[in-house]
C-alpha atoms as a PDB file:
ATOM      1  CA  UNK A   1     -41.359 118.280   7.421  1.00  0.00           C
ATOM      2  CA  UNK A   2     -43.862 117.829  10.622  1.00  0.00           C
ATOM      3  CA  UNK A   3     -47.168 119.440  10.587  1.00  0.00           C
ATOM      4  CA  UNK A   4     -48.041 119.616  14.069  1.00  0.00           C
ATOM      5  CA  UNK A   5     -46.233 122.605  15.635  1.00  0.00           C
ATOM      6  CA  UNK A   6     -47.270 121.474  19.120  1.00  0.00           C
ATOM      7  CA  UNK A   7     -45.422 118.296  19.684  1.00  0.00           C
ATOM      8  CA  UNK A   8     -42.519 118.912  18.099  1.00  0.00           C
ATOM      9  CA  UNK A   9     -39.641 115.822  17.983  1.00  0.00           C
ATOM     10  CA  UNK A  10     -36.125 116.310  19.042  1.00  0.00           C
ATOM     11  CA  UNK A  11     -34.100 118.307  16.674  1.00  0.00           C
ATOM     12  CA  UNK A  12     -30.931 116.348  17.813  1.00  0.00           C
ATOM     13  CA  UNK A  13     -32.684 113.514  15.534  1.00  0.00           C
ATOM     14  CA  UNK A  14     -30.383 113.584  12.757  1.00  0.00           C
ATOM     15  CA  UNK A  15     -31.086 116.295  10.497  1.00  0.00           C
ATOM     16  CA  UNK A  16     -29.590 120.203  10.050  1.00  0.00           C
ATOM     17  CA  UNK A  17     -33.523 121.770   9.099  1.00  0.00           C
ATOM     18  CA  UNK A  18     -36.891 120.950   9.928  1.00  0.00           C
ATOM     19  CA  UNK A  19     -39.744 123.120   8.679  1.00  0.00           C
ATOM     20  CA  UNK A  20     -43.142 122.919  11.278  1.00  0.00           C
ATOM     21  CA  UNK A  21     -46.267 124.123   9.347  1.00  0.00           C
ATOM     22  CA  UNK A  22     -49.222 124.762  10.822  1.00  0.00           C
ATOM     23  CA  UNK A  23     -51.281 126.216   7.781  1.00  0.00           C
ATOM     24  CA  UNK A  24     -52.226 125.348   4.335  1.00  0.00           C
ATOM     25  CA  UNK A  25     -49.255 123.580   1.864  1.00  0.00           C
ATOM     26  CA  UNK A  26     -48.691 121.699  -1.462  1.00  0.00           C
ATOM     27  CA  UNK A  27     -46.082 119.394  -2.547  1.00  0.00           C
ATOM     28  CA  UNK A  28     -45.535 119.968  -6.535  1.00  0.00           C
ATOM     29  CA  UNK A  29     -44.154 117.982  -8.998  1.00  0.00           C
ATOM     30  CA  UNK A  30     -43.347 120.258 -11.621  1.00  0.00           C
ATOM     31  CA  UNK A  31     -46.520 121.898 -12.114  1.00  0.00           C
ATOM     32  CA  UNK A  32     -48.651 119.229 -10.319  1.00  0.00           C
ATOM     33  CA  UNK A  33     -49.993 118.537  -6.518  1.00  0.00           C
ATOM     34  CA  UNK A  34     -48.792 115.681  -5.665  1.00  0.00           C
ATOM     35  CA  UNK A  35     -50.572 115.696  -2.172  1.00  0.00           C
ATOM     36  CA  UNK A  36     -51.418 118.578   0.231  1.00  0.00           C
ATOM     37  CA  UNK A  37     -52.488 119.371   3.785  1.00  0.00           C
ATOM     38  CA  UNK A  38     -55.987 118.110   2.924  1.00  0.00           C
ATOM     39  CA  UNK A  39     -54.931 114.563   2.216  1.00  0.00           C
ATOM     40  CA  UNK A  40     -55.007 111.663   4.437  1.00  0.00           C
ATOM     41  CA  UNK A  41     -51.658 111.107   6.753  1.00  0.00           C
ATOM     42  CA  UNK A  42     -50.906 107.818   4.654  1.00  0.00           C
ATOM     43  CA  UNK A  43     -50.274 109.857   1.367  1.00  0.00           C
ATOM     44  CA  UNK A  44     -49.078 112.736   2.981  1.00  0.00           C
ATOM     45  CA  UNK A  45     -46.036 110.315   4.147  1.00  0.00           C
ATOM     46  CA  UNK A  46     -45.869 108.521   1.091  1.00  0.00           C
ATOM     47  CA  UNK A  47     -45.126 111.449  -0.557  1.00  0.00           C
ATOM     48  CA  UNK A  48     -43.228 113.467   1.387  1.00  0.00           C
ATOM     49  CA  UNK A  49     -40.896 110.815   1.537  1.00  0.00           C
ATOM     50  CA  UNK A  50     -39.597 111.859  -2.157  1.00  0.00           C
ATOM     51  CA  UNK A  51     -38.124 115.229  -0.819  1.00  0.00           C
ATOM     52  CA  UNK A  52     -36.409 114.156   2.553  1.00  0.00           C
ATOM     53  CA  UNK A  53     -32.744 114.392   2.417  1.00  0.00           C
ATOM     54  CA  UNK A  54     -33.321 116.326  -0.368  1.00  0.00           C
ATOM     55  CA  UNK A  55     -30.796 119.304  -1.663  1.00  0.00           C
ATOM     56  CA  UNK A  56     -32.569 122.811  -1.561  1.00  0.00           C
ATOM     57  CA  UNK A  57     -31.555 125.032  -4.270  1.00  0.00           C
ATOM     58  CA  UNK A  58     -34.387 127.642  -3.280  1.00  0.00           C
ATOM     59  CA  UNK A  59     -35.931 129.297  -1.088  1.00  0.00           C
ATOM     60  CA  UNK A  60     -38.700 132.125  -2.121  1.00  0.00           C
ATOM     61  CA  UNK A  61     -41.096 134.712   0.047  1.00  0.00           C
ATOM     62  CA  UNK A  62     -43.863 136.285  -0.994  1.00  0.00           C
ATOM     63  CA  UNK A  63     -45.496 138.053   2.046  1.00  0.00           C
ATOM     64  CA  UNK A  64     -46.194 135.591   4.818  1.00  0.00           C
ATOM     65  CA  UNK A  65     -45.908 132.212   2.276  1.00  0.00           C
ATOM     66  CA  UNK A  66     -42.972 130.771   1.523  1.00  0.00           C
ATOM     67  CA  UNK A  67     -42.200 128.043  -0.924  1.00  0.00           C
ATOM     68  CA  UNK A  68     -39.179 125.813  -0.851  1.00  0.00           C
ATOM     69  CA  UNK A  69     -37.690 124.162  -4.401  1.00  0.00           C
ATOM     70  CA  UNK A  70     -36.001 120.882  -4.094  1.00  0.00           C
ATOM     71  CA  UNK A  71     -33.659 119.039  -5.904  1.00  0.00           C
ATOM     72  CA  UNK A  72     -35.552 116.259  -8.692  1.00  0.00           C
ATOM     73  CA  UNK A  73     -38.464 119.759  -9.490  1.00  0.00           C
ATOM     74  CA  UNK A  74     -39.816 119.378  -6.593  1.00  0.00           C
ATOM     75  CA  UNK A  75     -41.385 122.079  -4.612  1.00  0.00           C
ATOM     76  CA  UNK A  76     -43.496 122.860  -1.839  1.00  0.00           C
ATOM     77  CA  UNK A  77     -45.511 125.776  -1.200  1.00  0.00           C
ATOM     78  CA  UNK A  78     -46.756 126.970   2.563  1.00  0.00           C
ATOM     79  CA  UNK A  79     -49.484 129.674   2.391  1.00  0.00           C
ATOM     80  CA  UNK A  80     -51.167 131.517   5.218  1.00  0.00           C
ATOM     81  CA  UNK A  81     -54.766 132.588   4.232  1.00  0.00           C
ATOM     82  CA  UNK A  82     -55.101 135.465   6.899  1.00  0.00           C
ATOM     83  CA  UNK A  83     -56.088 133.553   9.886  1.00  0.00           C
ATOM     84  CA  UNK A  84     -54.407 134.201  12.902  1.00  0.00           C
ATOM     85  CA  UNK A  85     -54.034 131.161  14.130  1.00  0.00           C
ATOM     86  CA  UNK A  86     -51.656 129.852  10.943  1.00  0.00           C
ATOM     87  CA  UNK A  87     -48.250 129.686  11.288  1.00  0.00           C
ATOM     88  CA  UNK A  88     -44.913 128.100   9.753  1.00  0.00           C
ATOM     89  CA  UNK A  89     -41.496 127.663  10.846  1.00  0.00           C
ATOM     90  CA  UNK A  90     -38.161 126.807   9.522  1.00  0.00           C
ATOM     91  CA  UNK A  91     -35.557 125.410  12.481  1.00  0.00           C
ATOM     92  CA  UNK A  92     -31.967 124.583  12.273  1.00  0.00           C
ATOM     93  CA  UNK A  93     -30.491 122.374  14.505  1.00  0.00           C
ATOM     94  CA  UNK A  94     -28.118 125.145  15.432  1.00  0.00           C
ATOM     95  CA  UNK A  95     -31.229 126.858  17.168  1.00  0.00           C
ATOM     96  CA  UNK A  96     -32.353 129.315  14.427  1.00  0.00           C
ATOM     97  CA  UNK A  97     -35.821 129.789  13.638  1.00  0.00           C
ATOM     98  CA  UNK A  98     -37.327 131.659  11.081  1.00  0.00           C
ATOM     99  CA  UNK A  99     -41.259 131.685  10.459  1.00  0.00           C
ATOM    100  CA  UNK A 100     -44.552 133.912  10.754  1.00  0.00           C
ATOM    101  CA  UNK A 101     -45.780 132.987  14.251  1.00  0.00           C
ATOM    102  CA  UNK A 102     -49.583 133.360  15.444  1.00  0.00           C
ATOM    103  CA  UNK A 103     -50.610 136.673  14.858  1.00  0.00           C
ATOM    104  CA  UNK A 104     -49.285 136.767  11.593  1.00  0.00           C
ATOM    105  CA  UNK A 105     -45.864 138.045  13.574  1.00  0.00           C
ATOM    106  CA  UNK A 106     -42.634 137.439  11.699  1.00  0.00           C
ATOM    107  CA  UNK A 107     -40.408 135.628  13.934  1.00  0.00           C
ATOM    108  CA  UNK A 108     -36.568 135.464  13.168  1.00  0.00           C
ATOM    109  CA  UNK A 109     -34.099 134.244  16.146  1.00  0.00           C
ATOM    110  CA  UNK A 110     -31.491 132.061  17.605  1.00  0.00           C
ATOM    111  CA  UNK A 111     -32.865 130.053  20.102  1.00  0.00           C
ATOM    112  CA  UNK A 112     -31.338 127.207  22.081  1.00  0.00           C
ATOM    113  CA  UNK A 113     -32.154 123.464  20.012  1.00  0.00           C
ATOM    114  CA  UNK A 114     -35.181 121.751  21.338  1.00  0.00           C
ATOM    115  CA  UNK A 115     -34.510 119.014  23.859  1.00  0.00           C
END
């Protein structure tokens, strides 16, 4: 999980999916925030750290949000509040991409992996 679509890191680092948000989110615990985009980058971290490496049994849309159950009733929930500028997207290592880009444009291709 790396919310700074910008300066992304290699995705030759290790891992098949890495999900670039650039928009409001919320980790859950069941029914509970654990931490959100609003927190400090300490927490946000901290708590993240409970999800990586984590199965995904789910994956649900609802217009341009998406929200992402893990393994342990976890989930985490990505919303774009109509602003142009917000954006998400999942990437595979393989090069696929899948997100709503600036412009509230849905963006689904196979791209080469970042270098």
């Amino acid at each position: 999980l790396f919310h700074d679509t910008h300066n992304p890191p290699c995705e030759l680092a290790g891992t098949n999916w890495r999900l670039y948000i650039g928009c409001d989110w919320r980790l859950k615990l069941r029914n509970e925030v654990i931490v959100s985009h609003a927190d400090d980058a300490e927490v946000i971290f901290e708590r993240v750290d409970a999800i990586m490496n984590t199965i995904i049994p789910a994956i649900s849309f609802d217009g341009f949000d998406i929200e992402i159950k893990f393994a342990g009733d976890f989930s985490l929930q990505v919303k774009i509040r109509s602003c142009f500028t917000e954006q998400w997207q999942l990437r595979g290592s393989d090069g696929y991409r899948l997100g709503i880009s600036e412009n509230l444009q849905l963006v689904e291709k196979n791209d080469e992996p970042d270098q």
